[in-house]
PDB file of N, CA and C in Angstrom:
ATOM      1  N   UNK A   1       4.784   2.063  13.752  1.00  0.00           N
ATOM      2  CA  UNK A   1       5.524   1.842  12.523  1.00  0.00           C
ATOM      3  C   UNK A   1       4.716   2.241  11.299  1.00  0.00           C
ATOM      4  N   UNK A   2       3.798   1.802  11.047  1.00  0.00           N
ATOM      5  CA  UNK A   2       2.898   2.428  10.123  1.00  0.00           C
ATOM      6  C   UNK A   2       2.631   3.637  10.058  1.00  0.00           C
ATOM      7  N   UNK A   3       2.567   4.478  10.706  1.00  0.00           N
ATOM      8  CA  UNK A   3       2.698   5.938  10.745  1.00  0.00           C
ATOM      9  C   UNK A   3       4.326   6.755   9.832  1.00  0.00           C
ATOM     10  N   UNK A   4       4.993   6.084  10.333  1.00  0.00           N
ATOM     11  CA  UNK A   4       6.386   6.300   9.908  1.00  0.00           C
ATOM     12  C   UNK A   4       6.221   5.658   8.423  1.00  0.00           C
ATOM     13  N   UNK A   5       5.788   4.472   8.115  1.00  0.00           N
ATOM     14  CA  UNK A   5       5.476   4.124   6.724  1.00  0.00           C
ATOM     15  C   UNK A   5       5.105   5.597   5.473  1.00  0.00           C
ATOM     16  N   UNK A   6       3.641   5.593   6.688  1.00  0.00           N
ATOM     17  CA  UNK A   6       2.712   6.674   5.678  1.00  0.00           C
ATOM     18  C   UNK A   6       3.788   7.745   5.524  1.00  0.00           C
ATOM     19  N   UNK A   7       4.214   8.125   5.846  1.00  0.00           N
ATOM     20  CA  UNK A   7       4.669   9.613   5.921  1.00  0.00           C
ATOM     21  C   UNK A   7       6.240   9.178   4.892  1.00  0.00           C
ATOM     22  N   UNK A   8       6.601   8.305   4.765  1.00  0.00           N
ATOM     23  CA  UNK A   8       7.211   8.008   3.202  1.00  0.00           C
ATOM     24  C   UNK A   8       7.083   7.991   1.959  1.00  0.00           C
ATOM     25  N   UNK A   9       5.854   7.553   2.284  1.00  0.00           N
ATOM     26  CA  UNK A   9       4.738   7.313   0.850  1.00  0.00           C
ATOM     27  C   UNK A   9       4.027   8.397   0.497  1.00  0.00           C
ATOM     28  N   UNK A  10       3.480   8.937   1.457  1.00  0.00           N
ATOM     29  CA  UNK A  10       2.466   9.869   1.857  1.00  0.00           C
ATOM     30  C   UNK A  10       2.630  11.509   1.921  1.00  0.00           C
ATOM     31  N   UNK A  11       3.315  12.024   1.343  1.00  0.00           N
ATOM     32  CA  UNK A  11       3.423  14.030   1.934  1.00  0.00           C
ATOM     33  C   UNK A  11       2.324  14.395   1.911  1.00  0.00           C
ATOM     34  N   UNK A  12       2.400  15.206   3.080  1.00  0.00           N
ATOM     35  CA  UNK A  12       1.138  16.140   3.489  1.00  0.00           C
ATOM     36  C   UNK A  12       1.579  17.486   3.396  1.00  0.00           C
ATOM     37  N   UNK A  13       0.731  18.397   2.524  1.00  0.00           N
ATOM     38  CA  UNK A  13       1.225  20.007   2.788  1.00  0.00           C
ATOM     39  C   UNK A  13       0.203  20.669   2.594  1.00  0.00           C
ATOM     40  N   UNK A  14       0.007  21.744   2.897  1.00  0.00           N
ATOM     41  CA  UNK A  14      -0.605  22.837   3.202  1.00  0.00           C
ATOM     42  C   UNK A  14      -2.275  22.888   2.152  1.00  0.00           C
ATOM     43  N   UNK A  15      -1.949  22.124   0.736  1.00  0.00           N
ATOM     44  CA  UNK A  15      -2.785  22.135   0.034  1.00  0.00           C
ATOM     45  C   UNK A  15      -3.553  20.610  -0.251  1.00  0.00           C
ATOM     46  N   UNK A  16      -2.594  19.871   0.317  1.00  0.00           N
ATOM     47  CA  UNK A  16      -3.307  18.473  -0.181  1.00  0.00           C
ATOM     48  C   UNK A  16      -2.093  17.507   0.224  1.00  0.00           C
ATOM     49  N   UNK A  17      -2.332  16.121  -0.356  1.00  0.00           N
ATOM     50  CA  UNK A  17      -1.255  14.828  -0.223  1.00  0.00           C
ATOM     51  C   UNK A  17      -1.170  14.814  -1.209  1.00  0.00           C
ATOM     52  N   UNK A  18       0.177  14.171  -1.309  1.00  0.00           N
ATOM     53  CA  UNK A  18       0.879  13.975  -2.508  1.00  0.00           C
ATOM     54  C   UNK A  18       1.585  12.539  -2.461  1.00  0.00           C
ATOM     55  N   UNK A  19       1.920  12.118  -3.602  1.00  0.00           N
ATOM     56  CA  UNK A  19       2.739  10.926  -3.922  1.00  0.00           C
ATOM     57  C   UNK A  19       3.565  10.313  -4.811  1.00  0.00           C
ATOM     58  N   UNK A  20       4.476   9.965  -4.871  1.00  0.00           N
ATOM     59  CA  UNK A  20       5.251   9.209  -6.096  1.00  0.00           C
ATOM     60  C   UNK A  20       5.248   7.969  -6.233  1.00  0.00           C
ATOM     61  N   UNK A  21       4.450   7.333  -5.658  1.00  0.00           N
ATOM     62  CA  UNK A  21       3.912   5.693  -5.217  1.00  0.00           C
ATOM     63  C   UNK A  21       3.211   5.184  -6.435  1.00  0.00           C
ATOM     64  N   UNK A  22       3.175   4.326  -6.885  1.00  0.00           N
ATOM     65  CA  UNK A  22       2.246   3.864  -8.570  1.00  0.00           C
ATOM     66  C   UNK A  22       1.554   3.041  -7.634  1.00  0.00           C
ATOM     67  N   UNK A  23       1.462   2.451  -6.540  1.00  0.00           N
ATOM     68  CA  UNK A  23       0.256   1.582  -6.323  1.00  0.00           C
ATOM     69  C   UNK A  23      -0.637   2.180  -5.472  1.00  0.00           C
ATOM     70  N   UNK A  24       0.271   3.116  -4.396  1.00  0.00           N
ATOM     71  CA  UNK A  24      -0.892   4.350  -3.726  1.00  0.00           C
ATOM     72  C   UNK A  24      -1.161   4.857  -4.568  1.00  0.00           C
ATOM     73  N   UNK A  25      -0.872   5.391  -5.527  1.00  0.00           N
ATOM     74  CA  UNK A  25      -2.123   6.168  -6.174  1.00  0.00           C
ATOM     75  C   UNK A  25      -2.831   5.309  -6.808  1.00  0.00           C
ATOM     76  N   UNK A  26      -2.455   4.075  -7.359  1.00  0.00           N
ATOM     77  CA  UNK A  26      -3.753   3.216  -7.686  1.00  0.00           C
ATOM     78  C   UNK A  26      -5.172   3.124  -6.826  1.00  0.00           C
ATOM     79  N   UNK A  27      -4.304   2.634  -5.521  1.00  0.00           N
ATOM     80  CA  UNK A  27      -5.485   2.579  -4.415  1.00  0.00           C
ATOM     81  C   UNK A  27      -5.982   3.840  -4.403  1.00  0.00           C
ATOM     82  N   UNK A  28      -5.942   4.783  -4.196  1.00  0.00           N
ATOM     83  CA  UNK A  28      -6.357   5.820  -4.045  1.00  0.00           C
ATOM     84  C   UNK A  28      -7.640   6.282  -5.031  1.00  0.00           C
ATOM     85  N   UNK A  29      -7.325   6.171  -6.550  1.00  0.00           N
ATOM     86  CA  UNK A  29      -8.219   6.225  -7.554  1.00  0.00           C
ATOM     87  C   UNK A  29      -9.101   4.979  -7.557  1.00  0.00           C
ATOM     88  N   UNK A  30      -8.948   3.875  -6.854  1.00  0.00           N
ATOM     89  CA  UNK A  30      -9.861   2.589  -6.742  1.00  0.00           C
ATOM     90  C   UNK A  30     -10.398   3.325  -6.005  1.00  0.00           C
ATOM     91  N   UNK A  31     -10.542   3.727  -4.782  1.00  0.00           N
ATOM     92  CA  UNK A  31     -11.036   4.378  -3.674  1.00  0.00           C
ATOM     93  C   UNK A  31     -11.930   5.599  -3.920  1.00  0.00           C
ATOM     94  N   UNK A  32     -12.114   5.829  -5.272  1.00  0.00           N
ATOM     95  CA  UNK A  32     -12.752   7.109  -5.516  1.00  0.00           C
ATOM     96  C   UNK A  32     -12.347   8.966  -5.422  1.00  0.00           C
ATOM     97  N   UNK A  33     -11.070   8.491  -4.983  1.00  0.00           N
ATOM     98  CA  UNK A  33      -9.938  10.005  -4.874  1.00  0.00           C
ATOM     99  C   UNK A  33      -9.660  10.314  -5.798  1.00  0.00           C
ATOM    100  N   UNK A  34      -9.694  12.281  -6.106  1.00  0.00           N
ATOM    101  CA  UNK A  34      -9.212  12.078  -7.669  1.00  0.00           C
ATOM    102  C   UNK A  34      -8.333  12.874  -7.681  1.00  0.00           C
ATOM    103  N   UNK A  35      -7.382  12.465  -8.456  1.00  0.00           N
ATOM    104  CA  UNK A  35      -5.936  13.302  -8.889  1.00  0.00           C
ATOM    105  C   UNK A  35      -6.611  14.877  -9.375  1.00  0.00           C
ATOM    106  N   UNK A  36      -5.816  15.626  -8.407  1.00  0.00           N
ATOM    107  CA  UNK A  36      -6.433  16.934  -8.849  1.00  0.00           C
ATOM    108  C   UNK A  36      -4.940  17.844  -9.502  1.00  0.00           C
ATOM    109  N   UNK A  37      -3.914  17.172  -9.483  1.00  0.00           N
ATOM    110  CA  UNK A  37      -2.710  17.266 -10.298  1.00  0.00           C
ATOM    111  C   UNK A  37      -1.271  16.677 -10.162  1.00  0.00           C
ATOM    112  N   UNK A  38      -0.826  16.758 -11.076  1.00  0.00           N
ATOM    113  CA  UNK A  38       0.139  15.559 -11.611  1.00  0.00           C
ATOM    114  C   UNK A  38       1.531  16.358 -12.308  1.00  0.00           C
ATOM    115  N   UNK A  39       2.871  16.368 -10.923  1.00  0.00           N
ATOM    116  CA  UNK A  39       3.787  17.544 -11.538  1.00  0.00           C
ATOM    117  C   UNK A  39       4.712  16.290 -11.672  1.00  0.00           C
ATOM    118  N   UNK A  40       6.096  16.805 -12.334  1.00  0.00           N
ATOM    119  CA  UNK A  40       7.053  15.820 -12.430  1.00  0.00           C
ATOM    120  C   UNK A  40       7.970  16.691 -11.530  1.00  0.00           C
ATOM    121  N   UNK A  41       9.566  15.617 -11.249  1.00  0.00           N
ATOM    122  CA  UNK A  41      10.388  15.655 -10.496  1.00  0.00           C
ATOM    123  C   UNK A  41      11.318  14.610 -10.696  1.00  0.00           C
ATOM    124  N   UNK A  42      12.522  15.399  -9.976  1.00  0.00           N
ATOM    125  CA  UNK A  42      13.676  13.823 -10.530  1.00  0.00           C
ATOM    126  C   UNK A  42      14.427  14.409 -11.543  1.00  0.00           C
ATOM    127  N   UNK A  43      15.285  13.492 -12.160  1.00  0.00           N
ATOM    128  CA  UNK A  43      16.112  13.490 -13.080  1.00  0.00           C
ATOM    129  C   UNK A  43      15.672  13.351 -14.243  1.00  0.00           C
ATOM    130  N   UNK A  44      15.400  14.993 -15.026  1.00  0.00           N
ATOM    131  CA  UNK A  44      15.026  15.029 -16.056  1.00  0.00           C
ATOM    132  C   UNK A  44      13.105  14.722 -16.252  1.00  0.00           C
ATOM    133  N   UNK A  45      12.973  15.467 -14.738  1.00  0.00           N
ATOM    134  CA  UNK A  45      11.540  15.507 -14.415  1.00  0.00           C
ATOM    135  C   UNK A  45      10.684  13.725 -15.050  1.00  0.00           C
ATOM    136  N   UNK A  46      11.479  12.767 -14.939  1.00  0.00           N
ATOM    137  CA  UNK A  46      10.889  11.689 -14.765  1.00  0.00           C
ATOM    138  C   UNK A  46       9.860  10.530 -13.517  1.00  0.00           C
ATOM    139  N   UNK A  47       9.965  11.377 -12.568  1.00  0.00           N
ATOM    140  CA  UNK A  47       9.386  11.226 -11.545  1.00  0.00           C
ATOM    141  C   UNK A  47       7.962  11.800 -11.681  1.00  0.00           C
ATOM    142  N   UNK A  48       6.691  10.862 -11.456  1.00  0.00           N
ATOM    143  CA  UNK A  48       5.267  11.846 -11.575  1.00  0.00           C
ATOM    144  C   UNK A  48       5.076  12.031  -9.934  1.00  0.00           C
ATOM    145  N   UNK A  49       4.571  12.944  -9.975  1.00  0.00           N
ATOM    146  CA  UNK A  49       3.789  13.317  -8.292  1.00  0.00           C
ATOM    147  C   UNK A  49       2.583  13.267  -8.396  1.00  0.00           C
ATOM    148  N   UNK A  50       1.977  12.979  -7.615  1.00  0.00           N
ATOM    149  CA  UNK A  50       0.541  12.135  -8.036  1.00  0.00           C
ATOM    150  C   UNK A  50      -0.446  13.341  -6.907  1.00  0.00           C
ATOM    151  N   UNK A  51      -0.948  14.160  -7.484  1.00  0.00           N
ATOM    152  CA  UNK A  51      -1.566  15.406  -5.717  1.00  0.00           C
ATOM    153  C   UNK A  51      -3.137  14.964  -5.393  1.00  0.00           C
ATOM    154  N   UNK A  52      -3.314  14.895  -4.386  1.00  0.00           N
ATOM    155  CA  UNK A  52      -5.044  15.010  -3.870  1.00  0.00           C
ATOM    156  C   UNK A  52      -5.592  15.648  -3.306  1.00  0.00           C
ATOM    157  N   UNK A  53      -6.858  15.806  -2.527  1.00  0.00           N
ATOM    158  CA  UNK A  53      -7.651  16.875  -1.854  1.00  0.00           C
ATOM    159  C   UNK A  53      -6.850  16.491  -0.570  1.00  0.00           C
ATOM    160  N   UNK A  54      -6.999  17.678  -0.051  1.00  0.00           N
ATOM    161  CA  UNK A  54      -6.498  17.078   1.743  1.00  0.00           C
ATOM    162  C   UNK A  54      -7.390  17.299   2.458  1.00  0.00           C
ATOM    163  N   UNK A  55      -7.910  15.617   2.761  1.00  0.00           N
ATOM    164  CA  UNK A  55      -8.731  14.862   3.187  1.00  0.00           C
ATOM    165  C   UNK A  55      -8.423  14.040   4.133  1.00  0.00           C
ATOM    166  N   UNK A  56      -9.280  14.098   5.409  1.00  0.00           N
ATOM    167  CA  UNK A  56      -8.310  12.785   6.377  1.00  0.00           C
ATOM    168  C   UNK A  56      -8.797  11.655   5.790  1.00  0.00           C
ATOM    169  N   UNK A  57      -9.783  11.550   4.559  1.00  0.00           N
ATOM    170  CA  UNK A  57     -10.313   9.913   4.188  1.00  0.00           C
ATOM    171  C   UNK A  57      -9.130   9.332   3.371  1.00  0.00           C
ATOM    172  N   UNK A  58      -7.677  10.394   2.672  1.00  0.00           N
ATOM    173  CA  UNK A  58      -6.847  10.140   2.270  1.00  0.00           C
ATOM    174  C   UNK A  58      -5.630   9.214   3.231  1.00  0.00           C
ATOM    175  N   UNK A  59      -5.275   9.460   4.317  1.00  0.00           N
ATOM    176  CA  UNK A  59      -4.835   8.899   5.208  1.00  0.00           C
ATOM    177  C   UNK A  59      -4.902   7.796   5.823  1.00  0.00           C
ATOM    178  N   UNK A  60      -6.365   7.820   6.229  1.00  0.00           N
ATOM    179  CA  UNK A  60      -7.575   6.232   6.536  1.00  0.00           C
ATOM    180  C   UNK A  60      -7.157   5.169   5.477  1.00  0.00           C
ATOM    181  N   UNK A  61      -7.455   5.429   4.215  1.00  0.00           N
ATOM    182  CA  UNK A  61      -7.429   4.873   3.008  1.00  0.00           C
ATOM    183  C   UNK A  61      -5.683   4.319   3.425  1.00  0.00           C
ATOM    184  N   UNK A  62      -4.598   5.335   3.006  1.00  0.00           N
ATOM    185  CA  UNK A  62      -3.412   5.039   3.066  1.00  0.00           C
ATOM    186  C   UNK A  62      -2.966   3.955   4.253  1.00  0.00           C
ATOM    187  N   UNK A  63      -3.277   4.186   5.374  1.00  0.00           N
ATOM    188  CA  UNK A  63      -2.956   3.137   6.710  1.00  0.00           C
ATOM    189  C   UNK A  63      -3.632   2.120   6.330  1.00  0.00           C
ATOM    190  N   UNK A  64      -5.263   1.813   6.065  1.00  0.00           N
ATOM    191  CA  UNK A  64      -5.519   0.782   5.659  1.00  0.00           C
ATOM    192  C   UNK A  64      -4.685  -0.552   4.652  1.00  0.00           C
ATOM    193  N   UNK A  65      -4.423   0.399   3.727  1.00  0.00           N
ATOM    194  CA  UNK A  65      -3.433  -0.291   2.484  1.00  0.00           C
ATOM    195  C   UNK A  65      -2.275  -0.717   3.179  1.00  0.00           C
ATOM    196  N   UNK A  66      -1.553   0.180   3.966  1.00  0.00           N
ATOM    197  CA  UNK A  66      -0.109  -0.277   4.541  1.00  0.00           C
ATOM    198  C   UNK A  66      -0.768  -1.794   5.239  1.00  0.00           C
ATOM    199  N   UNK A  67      -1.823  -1.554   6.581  1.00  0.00           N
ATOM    200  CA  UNK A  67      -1.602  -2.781   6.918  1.00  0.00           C
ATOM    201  C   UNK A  67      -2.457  -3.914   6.312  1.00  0.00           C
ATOM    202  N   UNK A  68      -2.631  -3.413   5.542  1.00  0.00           N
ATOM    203  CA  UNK A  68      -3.088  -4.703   4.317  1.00  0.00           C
ATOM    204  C   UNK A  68      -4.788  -5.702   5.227  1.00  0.00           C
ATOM    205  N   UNK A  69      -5.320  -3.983   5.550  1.00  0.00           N
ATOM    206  CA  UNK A  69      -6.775  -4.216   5.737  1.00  0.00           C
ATOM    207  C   UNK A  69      -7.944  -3.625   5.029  1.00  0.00           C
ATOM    208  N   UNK A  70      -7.054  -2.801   3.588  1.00  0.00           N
ATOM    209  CA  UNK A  70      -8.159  -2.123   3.006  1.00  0.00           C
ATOM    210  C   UNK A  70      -9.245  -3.081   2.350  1.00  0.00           C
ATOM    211  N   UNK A  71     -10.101  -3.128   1.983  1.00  0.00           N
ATOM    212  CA  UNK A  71     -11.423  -3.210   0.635  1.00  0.00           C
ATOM    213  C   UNK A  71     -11.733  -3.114  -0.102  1.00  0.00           C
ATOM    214  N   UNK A  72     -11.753  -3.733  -0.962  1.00  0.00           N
ATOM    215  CA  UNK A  72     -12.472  -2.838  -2.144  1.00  0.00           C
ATOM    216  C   UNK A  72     -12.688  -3.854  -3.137  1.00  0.00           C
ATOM    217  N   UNK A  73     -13.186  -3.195  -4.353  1.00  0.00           N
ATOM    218  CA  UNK A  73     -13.169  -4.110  -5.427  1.00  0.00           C
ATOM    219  C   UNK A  73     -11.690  -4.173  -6.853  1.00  0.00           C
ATOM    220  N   UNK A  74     -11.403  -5.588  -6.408  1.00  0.00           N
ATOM    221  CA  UNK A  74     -10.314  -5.673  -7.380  1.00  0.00           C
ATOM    222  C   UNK A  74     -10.251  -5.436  -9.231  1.00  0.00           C
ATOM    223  N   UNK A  75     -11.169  -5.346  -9.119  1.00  0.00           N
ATOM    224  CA  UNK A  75     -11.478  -4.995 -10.910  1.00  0.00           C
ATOM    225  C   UNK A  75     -11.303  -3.509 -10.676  1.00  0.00           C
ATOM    226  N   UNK A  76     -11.949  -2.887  -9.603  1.00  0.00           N
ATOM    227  CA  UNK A  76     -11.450  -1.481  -9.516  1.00  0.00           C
ATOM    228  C   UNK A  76     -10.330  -1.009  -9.659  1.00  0.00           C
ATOM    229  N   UNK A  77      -9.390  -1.612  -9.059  1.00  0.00           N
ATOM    230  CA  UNK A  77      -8.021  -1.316  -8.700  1.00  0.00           C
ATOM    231  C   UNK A  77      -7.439  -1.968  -9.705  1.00  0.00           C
ATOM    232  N   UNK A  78      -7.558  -3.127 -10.575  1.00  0.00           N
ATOM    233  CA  UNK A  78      -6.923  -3.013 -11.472  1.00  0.00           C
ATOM    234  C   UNK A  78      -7.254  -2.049 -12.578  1.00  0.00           C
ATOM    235  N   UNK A  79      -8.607  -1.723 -12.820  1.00  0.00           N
ATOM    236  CA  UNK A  79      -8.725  -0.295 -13.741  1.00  0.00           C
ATOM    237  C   UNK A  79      -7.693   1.088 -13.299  1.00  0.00           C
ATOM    238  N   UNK A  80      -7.757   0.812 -11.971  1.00  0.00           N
ATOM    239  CA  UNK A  80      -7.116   2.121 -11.358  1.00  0.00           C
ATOM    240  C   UNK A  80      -5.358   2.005 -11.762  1.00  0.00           C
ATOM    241  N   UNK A  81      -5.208   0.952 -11.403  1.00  0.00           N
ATOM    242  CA  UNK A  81      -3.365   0.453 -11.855  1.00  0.00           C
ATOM    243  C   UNK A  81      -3.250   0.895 -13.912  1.00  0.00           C
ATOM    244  N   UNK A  82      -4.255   0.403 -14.581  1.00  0.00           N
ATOM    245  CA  UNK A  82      -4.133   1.057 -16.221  1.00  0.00           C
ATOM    246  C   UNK A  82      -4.450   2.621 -15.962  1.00  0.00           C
ATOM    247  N   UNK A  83      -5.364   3.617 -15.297  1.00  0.00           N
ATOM    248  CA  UNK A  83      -5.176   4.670 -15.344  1.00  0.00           C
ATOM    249  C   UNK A  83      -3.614   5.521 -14.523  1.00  0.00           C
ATOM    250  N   UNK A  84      -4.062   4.344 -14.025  1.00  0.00           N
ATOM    251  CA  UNK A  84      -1.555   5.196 -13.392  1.00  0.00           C
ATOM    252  C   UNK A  84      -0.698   5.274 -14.484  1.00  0.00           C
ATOM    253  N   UNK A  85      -1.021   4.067 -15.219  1.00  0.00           N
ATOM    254  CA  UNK A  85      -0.128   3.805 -16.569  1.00  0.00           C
ATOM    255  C   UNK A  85      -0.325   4.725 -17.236  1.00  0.00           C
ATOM    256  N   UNK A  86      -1.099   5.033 -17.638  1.00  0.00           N
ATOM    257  CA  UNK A  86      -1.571   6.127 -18.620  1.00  0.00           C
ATOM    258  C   UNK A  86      -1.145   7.539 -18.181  1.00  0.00           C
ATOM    259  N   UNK A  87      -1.473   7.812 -16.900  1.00  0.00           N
ATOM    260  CA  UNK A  87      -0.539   9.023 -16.590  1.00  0.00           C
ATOM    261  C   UNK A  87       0.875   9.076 -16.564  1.00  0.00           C
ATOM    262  N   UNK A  88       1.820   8.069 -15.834  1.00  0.00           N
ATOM    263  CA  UNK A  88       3.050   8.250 -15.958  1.00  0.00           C
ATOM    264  C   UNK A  88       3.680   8.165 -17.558  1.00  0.00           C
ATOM    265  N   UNK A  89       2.838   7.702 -18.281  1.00  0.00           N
ATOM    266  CA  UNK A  89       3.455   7.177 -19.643  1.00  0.00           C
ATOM    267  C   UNK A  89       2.685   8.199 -20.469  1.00  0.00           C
ATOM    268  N   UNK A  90       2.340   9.025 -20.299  1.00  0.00           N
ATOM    269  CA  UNK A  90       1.569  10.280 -21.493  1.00  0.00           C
ATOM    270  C   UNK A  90       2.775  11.083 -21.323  1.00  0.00           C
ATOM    271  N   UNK A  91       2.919  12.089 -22.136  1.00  0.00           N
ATOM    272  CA  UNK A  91       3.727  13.459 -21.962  1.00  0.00           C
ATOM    273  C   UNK A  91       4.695  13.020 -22.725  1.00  0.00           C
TER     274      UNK A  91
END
């Protein structure tokens, strides 16, 4: 089941993972991953896509979070949750 999770949350393509998730990509930037670009989509391109390196530590990271065994430090991740803000809400 978690596999089927990731792959909701999660696109994988040819250049990297991608996401429209505001708390995966939080985790992700807590985690030290860095947004290497940020397209819109949706209605009236209100949707952000959040892109990363394609990395299997991206994946690890992602399953961890689903089953709610990741780590880390929570001051991180809440810094990381104000830098999401800041991206979806610029432009």
């Amino acid at each position: 089941m978690g596999t089927e999770i990731q792959q909701l949350i999660l696109d994988n393509t040819e250049h990297g993972y991608s996401t429209t998730d505001f708390y995966t990509t939080a985790v992700l930037i807590s985690q030290e991953f860095q947004v290497v670009d940020v397209s819109r989509e949706g209605h009236q391109g209100k949707v952000k896509r959040f892109h990363f390196d394609k990395t299997p530590a991206v994946q690890e990271v992602v399953m961890s979070y689903i089953n709610g065994k990741l780590e880390g430090n929570i001051r991180d991740f809440r810094n990381a949750i104000e830098t999401v803000k800041d991206m979806v809400y610029s432009q």
